[in-house]
Protein backbone atom coordinates (compact mmCIF):
# COMPACT_ATOMS: atom_id res chain seq x y z
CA UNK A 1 0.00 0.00 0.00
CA UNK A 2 1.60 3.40 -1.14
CA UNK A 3 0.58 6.47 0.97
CA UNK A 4 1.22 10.03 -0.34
CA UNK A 5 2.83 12.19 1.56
CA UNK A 6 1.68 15.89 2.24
CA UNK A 7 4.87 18.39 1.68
CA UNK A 8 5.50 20.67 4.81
CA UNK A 9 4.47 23.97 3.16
CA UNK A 10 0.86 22.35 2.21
CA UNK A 11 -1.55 24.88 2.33
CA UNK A 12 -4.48 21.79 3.16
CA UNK A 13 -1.89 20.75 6.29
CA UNK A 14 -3.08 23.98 8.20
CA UNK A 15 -5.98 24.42 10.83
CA UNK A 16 -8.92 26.36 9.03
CA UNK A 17 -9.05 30.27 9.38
CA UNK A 18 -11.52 29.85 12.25
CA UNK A 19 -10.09 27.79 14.33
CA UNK A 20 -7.92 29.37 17.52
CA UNK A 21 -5.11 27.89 19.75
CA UNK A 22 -5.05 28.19 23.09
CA UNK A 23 -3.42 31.59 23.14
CA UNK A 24 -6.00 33.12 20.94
CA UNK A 25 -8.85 31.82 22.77
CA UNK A 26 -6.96 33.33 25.94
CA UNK A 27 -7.09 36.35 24.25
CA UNK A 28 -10.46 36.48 23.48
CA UNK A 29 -11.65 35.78 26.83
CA UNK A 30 -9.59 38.10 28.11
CA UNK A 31 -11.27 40.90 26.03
CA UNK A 32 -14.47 40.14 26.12
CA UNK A 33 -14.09 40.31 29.90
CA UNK A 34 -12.44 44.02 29.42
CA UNK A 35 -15.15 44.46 27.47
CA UNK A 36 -17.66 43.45 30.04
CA UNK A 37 -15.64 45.73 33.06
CA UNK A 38 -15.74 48.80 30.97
CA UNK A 39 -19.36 48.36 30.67
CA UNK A 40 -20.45 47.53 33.80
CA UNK A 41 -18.34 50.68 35.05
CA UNK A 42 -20.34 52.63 32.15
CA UNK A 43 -23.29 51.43 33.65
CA UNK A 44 -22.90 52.03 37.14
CA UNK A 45 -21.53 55.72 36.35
CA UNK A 46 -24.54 56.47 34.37
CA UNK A 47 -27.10 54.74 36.81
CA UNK A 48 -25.24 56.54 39.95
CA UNK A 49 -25.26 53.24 41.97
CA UNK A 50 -23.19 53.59 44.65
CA UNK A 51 -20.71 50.77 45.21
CA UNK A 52 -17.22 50.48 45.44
CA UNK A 53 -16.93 49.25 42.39
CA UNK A 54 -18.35 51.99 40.90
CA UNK A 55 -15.21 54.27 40.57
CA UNK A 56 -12.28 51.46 39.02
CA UNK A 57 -14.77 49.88 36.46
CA UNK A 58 -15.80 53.62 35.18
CA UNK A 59 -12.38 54.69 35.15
CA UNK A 60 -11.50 51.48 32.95
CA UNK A 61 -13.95 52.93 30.97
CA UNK A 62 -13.15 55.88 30.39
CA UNK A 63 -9.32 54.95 29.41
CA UNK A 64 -10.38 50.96 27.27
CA UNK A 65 -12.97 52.42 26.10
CA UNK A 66 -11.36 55.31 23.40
CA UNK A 67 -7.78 53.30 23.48
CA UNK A 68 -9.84 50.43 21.92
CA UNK A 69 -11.16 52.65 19.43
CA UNK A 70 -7.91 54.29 18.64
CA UNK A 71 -5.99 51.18 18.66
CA UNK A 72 -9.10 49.50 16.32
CA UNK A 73 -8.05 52.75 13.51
CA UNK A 74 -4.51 52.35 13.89
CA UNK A 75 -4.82 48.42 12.54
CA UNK A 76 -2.05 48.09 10.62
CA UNK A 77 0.97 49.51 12.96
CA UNK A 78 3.32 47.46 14.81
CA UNK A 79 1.81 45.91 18.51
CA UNK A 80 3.54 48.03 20.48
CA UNK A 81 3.68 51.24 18.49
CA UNK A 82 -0.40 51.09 18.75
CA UNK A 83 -0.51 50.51 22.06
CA UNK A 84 1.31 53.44 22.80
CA UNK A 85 -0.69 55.70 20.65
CA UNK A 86 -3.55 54.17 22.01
CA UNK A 87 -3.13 54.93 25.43
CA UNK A 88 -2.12 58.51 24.64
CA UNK A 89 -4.69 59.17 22.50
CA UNK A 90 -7.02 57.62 25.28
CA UNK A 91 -5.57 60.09 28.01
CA UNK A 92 -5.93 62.88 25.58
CA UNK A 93 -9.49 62.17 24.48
CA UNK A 94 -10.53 62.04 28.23
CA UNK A 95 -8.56 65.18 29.09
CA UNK A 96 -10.00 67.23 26.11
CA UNK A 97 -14.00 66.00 26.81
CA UNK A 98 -12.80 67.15 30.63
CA UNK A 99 -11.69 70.53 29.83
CA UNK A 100 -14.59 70.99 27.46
CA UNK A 101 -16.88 70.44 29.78
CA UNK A 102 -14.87 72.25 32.50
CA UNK A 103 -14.61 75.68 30.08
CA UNK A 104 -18.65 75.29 29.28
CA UNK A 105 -19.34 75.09 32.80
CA UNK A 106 -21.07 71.76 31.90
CA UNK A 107 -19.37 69.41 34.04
CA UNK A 108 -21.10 65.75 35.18
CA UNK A 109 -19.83 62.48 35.39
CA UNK A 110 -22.35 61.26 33.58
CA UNK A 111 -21.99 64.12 30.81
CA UNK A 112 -18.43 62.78 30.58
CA UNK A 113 -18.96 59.29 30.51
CA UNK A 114 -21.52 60.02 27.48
CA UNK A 115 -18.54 62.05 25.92
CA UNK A 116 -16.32 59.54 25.54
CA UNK A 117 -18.97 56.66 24.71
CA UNK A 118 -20.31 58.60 21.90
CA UNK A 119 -16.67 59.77 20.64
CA UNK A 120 -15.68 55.77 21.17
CA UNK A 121 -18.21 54.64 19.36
CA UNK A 122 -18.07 56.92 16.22
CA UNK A 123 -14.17 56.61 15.75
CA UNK A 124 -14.90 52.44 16.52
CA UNK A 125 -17.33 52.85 13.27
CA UNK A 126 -15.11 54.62 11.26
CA UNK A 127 -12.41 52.32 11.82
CA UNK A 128 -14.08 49.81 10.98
CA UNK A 129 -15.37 51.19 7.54
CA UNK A 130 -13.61 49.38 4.68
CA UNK A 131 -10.42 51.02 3.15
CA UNK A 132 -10.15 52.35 0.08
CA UNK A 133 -7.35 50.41 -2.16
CA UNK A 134 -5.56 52.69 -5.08
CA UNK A 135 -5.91 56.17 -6.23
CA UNK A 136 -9.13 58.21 -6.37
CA UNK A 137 -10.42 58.58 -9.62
CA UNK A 138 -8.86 61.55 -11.90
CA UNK A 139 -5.86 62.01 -9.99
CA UNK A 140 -2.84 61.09 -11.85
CA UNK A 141 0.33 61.16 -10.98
CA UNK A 142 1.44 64.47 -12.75
């Protein structure tokens, strides 16, 4: 009986696309419970239920919260490089939606919490809208 043999680089030798290892369901876990911190502390800020929790979880918030976002726009950048612009561009978003509301005499936890949902939320979107490939249409290159 002859068996064939599969060369190493065999693209059919590989685990499909969907499947993860251990590390990347690790990963996921580990984001989706991020994911579920940040809102609870969302949540609880907006609600005004007073527990000790309250405080951590809605500062998590308000720093995951636009550093996802960021870091979700700035896709194709080196791991660390992102995270670093991520976090800074967290801190900054937070400290301009604070001095905004500070300089309108609008200030509320809850007003700032909304802030940085809303801004989250829109930059999440448009980072996740499909990117154009090429050159637009009529411009050339002279």
């Amino acid at each position: 009986m002859h068996t064939k043999t599969i060369p190493h680089g065999d693209p059919y030798d590989r685990p499909p696309s969907g499947a993860r290892g251990p590390v990347g369901t690790a990963a996921s876990l580990a984001l989706g419970a991020a994911a579920g911190a940040g809102g609870l502390g969302a949540v609880l800020a907006l609600a005004g239920v007073e527990s000790p929790l309250r405080a951590p979880l809605a500062l998590f918030f308000l720093l995951a919260a636009p550093a996802g976002a960021i870091a979700a726009a700035l896709g194709r950048m080196d791991p660390l490089g992102r995270a670093v612009a991520a976090g800074a561009g967290a801190l900054a978003v937070d400290l301009l939606v604070a001095q905004g509301m500070l300089t309108l005499h609008l200030w509320s936890i809850r007003g700032g919490v909304v802030a940085v949902a809303v801004f989250s939320l829109a930059l999440a979107l448009v980072g996740a809208l499909p990117q154009r490939a090429g050159r637009a249409p009529g411009r050339g290159a002279g």
